[in-house]
Protein backbone atom coordinates (compact mmCIF):
# COMPACT_ATOMS: atom_id res chain seq x y z
CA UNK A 1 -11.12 9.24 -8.95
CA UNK A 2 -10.30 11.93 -6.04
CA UNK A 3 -8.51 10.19 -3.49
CA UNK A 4 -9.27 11.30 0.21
CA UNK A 5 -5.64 12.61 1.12
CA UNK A 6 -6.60 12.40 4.98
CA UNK A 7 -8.14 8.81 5.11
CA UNK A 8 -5.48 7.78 2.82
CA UNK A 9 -2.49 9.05 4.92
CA UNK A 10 -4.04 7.13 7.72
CA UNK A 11 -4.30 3.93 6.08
CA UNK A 12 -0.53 4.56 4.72
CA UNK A 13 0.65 4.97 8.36
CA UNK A 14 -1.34 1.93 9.70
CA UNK A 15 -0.74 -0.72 6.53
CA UNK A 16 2.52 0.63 4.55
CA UNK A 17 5.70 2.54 5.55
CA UNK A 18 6.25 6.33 6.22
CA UNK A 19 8.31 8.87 7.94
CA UNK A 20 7.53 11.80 9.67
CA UNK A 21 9.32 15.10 9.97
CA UNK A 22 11.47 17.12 7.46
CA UNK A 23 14.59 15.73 8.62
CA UNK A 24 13.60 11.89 8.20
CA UNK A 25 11.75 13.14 4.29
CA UNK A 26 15.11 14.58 3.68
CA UNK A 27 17.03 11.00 4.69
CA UNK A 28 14.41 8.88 2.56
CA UNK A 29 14.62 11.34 -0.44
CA UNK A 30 18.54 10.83 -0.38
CA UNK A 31 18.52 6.87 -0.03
CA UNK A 32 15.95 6.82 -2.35
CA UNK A 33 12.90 5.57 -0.54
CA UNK A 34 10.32 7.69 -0.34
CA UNK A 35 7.96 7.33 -3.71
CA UNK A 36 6.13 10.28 -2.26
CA UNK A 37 5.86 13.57 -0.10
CA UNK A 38 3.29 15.03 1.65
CA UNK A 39 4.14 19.00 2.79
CA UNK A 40 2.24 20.91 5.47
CA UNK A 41 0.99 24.05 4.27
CA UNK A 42 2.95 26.36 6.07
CA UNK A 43 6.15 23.99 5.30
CA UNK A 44 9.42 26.15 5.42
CA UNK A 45 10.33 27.30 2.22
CA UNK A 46 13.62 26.22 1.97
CA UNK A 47 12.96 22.78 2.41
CA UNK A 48 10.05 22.80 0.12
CA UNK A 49 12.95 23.72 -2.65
CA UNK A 50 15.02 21.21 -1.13
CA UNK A 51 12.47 18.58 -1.46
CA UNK A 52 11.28 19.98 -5.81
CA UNK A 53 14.85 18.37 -6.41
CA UNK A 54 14.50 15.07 -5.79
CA UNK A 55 12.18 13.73 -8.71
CA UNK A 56 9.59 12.62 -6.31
CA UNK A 57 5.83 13.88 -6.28
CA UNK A 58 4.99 15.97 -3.56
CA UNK A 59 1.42 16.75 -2.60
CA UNK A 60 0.52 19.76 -0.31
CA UNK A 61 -1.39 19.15 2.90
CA UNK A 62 -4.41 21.79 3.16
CA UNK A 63 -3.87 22.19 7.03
CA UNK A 64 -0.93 23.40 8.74
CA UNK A 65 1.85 21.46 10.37
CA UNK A 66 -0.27 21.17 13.76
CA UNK A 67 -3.90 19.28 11.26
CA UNK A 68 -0.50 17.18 9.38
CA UNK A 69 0.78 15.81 12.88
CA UNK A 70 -3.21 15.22 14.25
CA UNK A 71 -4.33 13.65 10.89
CA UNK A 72 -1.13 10.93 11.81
CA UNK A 73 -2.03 10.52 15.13
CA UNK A 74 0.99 12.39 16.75
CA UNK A 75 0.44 14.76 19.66
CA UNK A 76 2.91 16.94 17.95
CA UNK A 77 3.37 19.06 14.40
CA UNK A 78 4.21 16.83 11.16
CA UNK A 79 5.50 19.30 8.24
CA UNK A 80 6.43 16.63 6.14
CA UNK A 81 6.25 12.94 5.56
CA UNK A 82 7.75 11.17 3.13
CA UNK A 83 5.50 7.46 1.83
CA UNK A 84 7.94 4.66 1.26
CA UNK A 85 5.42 1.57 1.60
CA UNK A 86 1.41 2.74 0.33
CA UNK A 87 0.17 -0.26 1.82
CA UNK A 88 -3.76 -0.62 1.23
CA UNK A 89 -3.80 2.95 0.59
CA UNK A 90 -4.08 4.83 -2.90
CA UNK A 91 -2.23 7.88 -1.25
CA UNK A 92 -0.25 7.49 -4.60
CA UNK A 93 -2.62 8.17 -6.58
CA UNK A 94 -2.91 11.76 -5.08
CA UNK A 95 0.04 12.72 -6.72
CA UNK A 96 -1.95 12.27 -9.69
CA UNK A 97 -4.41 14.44 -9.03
């Protein structure tokens, strides 16, 4: 089953529990929330190798930073977001894919 990544992240944000930005993914990935990451495209290197250490799966957004942030509803760039809650979405199963 191919999971729509950009209808799913919307129904995460509405239903379940996520943060946005790098800084937030990194804060989640250290308490051990987040079950999940989704990376912009043009995500910063270095915290794309920051992120590979945690044992989490991390899926990479097609769009840049600017599409991330608009497919969440924010008026400003998203290069990361880490999924805590799913909610009704199968954004988990992405990292399947």
């Amino acid at each position: 089953m191919k999971v729509n990544l950009e209808r799913a992240l919307r129904r995460a944000i509405k239903t379940g529990k996520v943060y946005l930005g790098s800084k937030r993914t990194i804060k989640a990935l250290k308490n051990g929330e987040a079950r999940m990451v989704v990376v912009a495209s043009n995500c910063p290197e270095e915290f794309f190798e920051k992120i590979k250490s945690f044992n989490v799966p991390v899926v990479m957004f097609e769009g840049t930073n600017m599409d991330l942030g608009a497919v969440c509803g924010k008026p400003f760039s998203v290069a990361a977001i880490a999924i805590v809650d799913a909610g009704e979405s199968e954004i988990l199963a992405a990292a399947e894919q």
